[in-house]
Protein backbone atom coordinates (compact mmCIF):
# COMPACT_ATOMS: atom_id res chain seq x y z
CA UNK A 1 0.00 0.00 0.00
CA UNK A 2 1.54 3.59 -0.37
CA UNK A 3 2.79 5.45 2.47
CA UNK A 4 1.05 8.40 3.40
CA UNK A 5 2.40 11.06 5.75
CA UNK A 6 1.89 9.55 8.89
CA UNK A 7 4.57 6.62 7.96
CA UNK A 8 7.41 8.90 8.78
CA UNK A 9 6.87 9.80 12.84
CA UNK A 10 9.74 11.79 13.18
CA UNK A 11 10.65 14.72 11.60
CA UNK A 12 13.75 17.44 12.89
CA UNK A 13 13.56 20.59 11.18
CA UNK A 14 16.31 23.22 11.12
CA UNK A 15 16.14 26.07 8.68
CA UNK A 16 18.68 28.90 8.35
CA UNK A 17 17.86 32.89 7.23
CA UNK A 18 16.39 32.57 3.90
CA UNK A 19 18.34 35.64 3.11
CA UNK A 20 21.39 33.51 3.28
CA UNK A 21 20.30 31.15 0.26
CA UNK A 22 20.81 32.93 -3.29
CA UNK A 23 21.45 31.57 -6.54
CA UNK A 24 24.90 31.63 -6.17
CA UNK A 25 24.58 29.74 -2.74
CA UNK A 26 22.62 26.27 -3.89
CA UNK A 27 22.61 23.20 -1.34
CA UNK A 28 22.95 19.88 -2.06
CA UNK A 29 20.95 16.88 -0.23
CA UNK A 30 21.71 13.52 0.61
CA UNK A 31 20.06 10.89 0.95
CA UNK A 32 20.45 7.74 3.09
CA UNK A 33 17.53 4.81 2.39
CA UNK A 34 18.96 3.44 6.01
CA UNK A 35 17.27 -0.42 6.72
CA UNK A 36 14.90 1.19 9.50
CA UNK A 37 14.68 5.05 8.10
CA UNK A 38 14.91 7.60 5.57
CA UNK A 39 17.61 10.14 6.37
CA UNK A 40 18.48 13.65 4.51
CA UNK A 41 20.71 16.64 5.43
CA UNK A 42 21.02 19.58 3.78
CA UNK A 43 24.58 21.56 3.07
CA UNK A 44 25.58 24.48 1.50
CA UNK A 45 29.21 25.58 0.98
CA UNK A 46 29.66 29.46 1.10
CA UNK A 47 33.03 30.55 0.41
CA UNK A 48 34.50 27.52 1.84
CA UNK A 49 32.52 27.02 4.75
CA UNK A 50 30.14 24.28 4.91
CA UNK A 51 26.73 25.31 6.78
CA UNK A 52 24.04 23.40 8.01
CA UNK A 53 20.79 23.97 5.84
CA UNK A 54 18.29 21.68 7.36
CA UNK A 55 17.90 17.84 8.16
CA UNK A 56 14.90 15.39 8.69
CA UNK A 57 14.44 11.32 9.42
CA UNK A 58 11.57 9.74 9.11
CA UNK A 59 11.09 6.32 10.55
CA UNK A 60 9.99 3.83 7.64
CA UNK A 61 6.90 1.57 7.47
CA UNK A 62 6.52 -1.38 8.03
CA UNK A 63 6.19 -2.09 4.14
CA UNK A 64 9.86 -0.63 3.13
CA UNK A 65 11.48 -2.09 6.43
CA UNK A 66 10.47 -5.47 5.02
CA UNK A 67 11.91 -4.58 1.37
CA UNK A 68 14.47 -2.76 0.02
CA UNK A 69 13.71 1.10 -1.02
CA UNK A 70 13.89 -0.24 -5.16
CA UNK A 71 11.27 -2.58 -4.96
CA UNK A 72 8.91 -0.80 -3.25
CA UNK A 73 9.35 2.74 -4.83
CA UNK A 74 5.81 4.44 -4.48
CA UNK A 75 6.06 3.52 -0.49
CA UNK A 76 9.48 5.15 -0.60
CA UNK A 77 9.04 7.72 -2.67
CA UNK A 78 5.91 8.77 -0.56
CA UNK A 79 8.05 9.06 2.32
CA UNK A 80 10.75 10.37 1.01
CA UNK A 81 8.56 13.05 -0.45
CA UNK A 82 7.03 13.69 2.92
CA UNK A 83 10.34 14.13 4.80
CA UNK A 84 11.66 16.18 2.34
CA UNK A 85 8.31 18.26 2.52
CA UNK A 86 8.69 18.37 6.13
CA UNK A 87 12.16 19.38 6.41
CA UNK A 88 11.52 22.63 4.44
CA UNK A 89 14.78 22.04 1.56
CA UNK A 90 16.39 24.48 -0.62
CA UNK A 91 16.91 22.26 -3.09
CA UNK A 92 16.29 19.15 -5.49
CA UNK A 93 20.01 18.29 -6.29
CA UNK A 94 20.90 15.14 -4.29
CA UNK A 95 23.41 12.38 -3.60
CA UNK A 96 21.99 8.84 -2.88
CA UNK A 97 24.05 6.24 -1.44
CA UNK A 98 23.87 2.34 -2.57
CA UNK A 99 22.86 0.16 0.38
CA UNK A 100 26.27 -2.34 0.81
CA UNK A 101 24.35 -5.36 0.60
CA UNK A 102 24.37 -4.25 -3.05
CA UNK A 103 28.13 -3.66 -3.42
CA UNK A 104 30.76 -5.64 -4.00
CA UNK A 105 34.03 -3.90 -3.27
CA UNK A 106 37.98 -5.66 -3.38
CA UNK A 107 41.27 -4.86 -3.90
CA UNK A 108 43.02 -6.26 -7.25
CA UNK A 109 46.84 -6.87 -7.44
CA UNK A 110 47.96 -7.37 -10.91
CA UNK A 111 51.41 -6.66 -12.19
CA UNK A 112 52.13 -3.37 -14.15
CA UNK A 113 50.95 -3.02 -17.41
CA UNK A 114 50.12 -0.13 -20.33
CA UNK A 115 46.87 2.02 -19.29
CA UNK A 116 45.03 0.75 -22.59
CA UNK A 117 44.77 -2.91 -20.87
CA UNK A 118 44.10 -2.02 -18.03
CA UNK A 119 40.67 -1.82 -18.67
CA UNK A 120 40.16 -5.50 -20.28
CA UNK A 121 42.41 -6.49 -17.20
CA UNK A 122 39.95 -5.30 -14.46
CA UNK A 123 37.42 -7.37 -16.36
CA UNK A 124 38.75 -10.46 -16.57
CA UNK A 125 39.67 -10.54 -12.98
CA UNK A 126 35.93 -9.21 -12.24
CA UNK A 127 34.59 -12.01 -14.03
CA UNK A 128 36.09 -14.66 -11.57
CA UNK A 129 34.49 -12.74 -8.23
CA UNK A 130 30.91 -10.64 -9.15
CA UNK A 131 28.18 -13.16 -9.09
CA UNK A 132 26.29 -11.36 -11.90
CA UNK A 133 26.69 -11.47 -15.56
CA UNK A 134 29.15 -8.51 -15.75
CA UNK A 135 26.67 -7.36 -18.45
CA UNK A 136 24.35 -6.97 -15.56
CA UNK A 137 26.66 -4.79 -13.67
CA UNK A 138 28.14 -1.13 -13.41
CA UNK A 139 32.29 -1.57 -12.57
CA UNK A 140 34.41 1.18 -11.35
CA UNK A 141 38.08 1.31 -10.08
CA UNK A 142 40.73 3.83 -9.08
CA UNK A 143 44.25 2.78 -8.12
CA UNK A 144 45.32 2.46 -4.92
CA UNK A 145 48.05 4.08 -3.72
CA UNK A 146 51.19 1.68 -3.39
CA UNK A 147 54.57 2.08 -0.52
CA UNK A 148 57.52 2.82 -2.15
CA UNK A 149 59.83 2.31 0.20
CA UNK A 150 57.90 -0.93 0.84
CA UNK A 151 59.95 -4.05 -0.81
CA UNK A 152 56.72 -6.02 -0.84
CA UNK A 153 54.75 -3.08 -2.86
CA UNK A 154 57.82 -2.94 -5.58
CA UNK A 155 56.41 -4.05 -9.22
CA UNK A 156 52.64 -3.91 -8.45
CA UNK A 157 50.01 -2.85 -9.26
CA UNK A 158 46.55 -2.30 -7.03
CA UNK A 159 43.32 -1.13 -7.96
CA UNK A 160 40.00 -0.79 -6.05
CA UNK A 161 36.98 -2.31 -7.77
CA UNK A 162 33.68 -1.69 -6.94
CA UNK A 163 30.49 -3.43 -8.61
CA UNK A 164 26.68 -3.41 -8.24
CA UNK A 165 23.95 -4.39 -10.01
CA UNK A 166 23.02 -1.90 -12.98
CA UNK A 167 19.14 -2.74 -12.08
CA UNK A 168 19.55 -1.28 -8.67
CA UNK A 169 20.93 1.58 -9.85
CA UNK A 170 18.69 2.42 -12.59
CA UNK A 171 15.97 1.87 -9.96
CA UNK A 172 18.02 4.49 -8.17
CA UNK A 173 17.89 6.75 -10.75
CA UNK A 174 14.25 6.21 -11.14
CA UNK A 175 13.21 6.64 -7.78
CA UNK A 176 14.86 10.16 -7.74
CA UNK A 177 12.85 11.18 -10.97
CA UNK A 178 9.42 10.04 -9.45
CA UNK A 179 10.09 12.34 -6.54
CA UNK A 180 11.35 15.35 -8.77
CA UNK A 181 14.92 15.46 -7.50
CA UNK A 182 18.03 15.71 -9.75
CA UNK A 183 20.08 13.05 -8.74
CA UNK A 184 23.59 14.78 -8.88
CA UNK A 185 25.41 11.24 -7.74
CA UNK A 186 24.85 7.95 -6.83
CA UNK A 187 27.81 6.41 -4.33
CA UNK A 188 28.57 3.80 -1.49
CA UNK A 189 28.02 3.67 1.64
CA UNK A 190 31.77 3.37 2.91
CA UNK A 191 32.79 6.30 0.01
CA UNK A 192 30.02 8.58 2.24
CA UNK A 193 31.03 7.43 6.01
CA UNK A 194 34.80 7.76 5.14
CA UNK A 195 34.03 11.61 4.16
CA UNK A 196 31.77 12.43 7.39
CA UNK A 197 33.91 10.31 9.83
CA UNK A 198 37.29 10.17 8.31
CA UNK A 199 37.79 13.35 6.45
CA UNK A 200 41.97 12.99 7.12
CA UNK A 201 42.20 9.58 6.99
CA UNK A 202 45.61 8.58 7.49
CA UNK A 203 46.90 5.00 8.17
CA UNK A 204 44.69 2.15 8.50
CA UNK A 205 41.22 2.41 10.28
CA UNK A 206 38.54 0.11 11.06
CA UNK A 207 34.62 1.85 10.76
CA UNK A 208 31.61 -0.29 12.64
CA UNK A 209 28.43 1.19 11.38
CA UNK A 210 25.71 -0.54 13.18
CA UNK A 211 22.21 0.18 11.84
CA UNK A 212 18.58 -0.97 12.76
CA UNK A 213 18.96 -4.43 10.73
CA UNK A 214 22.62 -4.86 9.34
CA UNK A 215 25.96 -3.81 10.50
CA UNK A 216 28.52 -2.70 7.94
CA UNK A 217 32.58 -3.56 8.99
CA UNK A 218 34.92 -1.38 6.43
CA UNK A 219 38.56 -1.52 6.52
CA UNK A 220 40.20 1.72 4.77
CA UNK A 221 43.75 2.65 4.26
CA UNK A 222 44.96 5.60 3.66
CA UNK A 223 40.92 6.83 2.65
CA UNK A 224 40.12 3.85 0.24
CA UNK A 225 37.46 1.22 2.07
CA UNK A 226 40.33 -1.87 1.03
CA UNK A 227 37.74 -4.44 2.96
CA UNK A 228 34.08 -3.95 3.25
CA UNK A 229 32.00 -6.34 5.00
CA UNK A 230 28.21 -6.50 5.31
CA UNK A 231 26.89 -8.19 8.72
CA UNK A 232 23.03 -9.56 8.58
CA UNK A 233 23.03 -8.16 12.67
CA UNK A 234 22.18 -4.64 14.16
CA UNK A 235 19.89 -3.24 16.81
CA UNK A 236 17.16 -5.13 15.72
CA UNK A 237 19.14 -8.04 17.23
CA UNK A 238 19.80 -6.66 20.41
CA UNK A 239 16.21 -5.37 21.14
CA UNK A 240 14.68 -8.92 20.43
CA UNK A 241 17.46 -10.76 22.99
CA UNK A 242 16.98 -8.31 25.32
CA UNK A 243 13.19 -8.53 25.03
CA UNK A 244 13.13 -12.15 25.35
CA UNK A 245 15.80 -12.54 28.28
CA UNK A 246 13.82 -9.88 30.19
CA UNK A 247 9.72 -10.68 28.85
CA UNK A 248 9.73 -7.06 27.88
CA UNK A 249 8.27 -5.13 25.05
CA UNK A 250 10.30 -4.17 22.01
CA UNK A 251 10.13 -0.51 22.76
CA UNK A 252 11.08 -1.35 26.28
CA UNK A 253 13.89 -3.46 25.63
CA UNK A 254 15.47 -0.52 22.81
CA UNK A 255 15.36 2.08 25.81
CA UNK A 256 16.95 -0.15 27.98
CA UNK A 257 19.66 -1.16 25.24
CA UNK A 258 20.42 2.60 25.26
CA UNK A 259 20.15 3.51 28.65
CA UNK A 260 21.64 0.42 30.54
CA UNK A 261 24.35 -0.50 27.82
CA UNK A 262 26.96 -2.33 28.39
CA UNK A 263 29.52 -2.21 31.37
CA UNK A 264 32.04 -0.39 31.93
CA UNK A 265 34.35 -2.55 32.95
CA UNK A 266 33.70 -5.49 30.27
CA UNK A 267 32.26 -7.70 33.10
CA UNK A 268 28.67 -8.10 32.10
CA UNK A 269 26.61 -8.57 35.35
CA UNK A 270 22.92 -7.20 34.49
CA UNK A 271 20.63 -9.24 32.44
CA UNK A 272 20.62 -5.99 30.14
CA UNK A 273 24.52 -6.65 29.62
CA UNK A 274 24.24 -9.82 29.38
CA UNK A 275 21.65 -10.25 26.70
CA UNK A 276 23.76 -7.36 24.68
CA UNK A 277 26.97 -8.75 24.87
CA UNK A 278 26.15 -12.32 23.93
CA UNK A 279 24.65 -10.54 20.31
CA UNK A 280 27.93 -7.80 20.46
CA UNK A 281 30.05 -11.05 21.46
CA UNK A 282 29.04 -13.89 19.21
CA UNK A 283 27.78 -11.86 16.19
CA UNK A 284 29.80 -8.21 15.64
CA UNK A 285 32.80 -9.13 17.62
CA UNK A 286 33.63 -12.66 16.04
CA UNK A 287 32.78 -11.56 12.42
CA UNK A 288 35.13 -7.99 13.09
CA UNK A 289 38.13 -10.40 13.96
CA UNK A 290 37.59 -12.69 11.46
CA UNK A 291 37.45 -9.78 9.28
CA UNK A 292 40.93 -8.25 10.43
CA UNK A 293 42.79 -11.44 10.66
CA UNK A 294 42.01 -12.56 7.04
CA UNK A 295 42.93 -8.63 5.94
CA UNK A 296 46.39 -8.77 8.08
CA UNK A 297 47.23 -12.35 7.24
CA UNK A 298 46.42 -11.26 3.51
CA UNK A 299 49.61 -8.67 3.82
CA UNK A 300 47.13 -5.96 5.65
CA UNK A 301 48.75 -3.19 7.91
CA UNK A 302 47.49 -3.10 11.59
CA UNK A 303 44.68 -0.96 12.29
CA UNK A 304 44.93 2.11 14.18
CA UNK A 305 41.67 2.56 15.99
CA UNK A 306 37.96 1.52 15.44
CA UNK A 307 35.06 4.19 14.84
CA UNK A 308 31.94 3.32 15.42
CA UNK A 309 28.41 5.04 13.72
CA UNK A 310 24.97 3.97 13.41
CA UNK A 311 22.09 4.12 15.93
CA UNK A 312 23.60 1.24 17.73
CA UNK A 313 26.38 3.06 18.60
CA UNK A 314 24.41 5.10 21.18
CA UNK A 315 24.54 1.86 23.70
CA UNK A 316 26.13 3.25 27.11
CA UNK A 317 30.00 2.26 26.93
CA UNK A 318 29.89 0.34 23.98
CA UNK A 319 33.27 2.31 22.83
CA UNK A 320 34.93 1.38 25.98
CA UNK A 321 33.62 -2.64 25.71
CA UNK A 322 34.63 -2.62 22.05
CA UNK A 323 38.17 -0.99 23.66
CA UNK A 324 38.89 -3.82 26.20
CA UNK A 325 37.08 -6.90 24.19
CA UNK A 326 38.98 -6.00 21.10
CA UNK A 327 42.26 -4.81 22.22
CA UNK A 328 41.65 -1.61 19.73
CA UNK A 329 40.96 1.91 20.97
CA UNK A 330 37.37 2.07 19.49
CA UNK A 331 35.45 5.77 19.38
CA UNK A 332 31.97 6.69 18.33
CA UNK A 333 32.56 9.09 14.89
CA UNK A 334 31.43 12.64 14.92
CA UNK A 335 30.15 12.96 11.31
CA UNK A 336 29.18 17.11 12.15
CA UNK A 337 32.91 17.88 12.89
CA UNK A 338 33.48 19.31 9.58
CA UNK A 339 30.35 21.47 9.17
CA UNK A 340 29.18 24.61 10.66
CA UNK A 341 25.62 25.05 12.84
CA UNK A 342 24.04 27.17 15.49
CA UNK A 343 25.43 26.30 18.85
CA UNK A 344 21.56 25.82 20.06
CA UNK A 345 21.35 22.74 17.66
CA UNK A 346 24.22 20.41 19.61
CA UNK A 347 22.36 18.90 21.99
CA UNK A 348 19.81 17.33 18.86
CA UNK A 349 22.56 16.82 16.59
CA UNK A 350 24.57 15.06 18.92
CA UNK A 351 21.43 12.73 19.81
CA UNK A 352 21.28 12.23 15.65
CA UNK A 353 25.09 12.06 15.26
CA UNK A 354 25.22 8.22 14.68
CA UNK A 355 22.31 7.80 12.29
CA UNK A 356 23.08 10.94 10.27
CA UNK A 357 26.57 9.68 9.25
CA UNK A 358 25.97 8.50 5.91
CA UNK A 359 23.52 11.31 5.14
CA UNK A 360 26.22 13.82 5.93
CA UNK A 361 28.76 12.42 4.24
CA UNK A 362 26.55 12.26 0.61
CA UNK A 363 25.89 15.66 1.43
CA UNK A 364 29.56 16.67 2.04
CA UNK A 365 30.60 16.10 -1.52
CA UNK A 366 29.47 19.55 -1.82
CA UNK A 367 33.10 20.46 -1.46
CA UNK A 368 33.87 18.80 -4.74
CA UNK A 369 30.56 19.59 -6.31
CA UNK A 370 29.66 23.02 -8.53
């Protein structure tokens, strides 16, 4: 059934001096189809400064929580429509960002070789890894930037490759029509986080973005996500273990989650703690080591520290547990650090921080963006 307004039950609206916005001044929107709600943030970059416009999230129904935003575009696009509505935008330019179950993202090694076979290269090696037809799929690459110095590095050659279905992004594309937006770029999820979390990425860093239904493990190196991970596990998870360990509701159990946490000292005692850590434990922990171990044994360099986004990452000391279980300073990411607001909003936008990320970062490639 379409979604009508009421779908989306939350809306945060923050609108600047219209006198500010001229046609020299236009904004750019992204766009984040998260797997529990619709996200958008406004930016505008005057003269090197990049302001705040306005932001909104609406909570999805329960029709696009149970599919993906593509298959069920007039439920989408109704609440899109309404959030954007809502929000009170400047603009219809936008960024969208691929959901990573979508993706497909590795790093190539091949040995040097002229730029015009590259191209056939890339190609062949896609054809032994992408599970589609590669007529049925959009590739890019860029190199990736090799050590000198580095004996092992000498006489190679790496490239990132990225793939997804050309389907999904023509239903991308069409989605953004239906709802009268220009759709100034499509990109990934890790290429948006890495610009709102890790704007100076240097070295190698681990990002945890745990959502409402998936949890996304990306390893970058020096800015380029080299290892991207997608984990069917996110708050969803938690709510229901706490819920059941405690006969709660699953409202209950979600304020709990956030306002028990986990403990402080990594010694789970509460049945709250308990019933998180077993899902933090067994599911996010395990599948993030088995992640780094196969990256380090592959020739990966250690990671530096672990950031963590999503609305999971609002669980009381989850940083700290992460910290002592994984032996890896772990921080939650502050995806507003590069851009400029009204000291009266930092109380909401810190609440929104986590669940924003990926919104922010689309919008951020207003920097690069005319």
């Amino acid at each position: 059934m379409p979604a009508t307004p009421s779908s989306c039950v939350t809306c945060f609206v923050y609108k600047k001096h219209m006198a500010l916005f001229n046609k020299k001044n236009v904004g750019l929107i992204g766009v984040d189809f998260g797997s529990g709600a619709i996200k958008i943030v406004e930016l505008i970059n005057t003269s090197g400064t990049i302001e705040l416009v306005t932001y909104g999230l609406g909570i999805k129904d329960r029709v696009t929580v149970k599919t993906d935003a593509v298959r069920n575009q007039q439920a989408t696009v109704g609440q899109l429509t309404h959030i954007l509505k809502e929000s009170r935008v400047n603009t219809t330019r936008v960024v969208a960002a691929l959901p990573a179950v979508n993706v497909f993202t590795t790093v190539i090694t091949m040995p040097p070789m002229p730029k015009k076979e590259i191209e056939a290269a890339i190609r062949w090696e896609a054809k032994k890894m992408v599970p589609l037809p590669l007529d049925k799929m959009s590739i890019d690459w860029h190199p990736v930037p090799v050590d000198p110095n580095d004996p092992k590095e000498k006489d190679k050659f790496k490239i990132i490759m990225t793939t997804a279905p050309s389907d999904v992004i023509q239903g991308y594309v069409s989605m953004m029509r239906s709802a009268g937006l220009q759709l100034v770029g499509l990109e990934t999820e890790a290429t948006a986080l890495r610009r709102s979390l890790l704007p100076s990425a240097h070295g190698c860093q681990l990002l945890l973005d745990m959502g409402a239904s998936t949890s996304n493990v990306i390893i970058f190196d020096h800015g380029l996500p080299v290892v991207t991970r997608n984990i069917d596990v996110g708050g969803e998870a938690i709510n229901r273990n706490i819920a059941n360990a405690m006969n709660i509701s699953l409202d209950r159990a979600a304020q709990f989650r956030d306002d028990i946490g986990l403990p402080a000292n990594g010694l789970p005692s509460h049945p709250v703690h308990q019933a998180i850590s077993f899902v933090i434990d067994n599911l996010i922990i395990q599948e993030l080591t088995r992640v780094l171990n196969t990256y380090q044994m592959g020739g990966g360099r250690p990671i530096d520290r672990i950031t963590i986004a999503g609305g999971c990452s609002h669980i009381k000391n989850l940083a700290t547990y992460l910290t002592t279980r994984t032996k890896h300073t772990a921080v939650i990411g502050n995806p507003w650090q590069e851009i400029s607001y009204h000291p009266e909003l930092q109380p909401d936008l810190d609440k929104l921080a986590p669940q924003m990320a990926v919104a922010i970062g689309l919008a951020l490639k207003i920097k690069t963006t005319p």
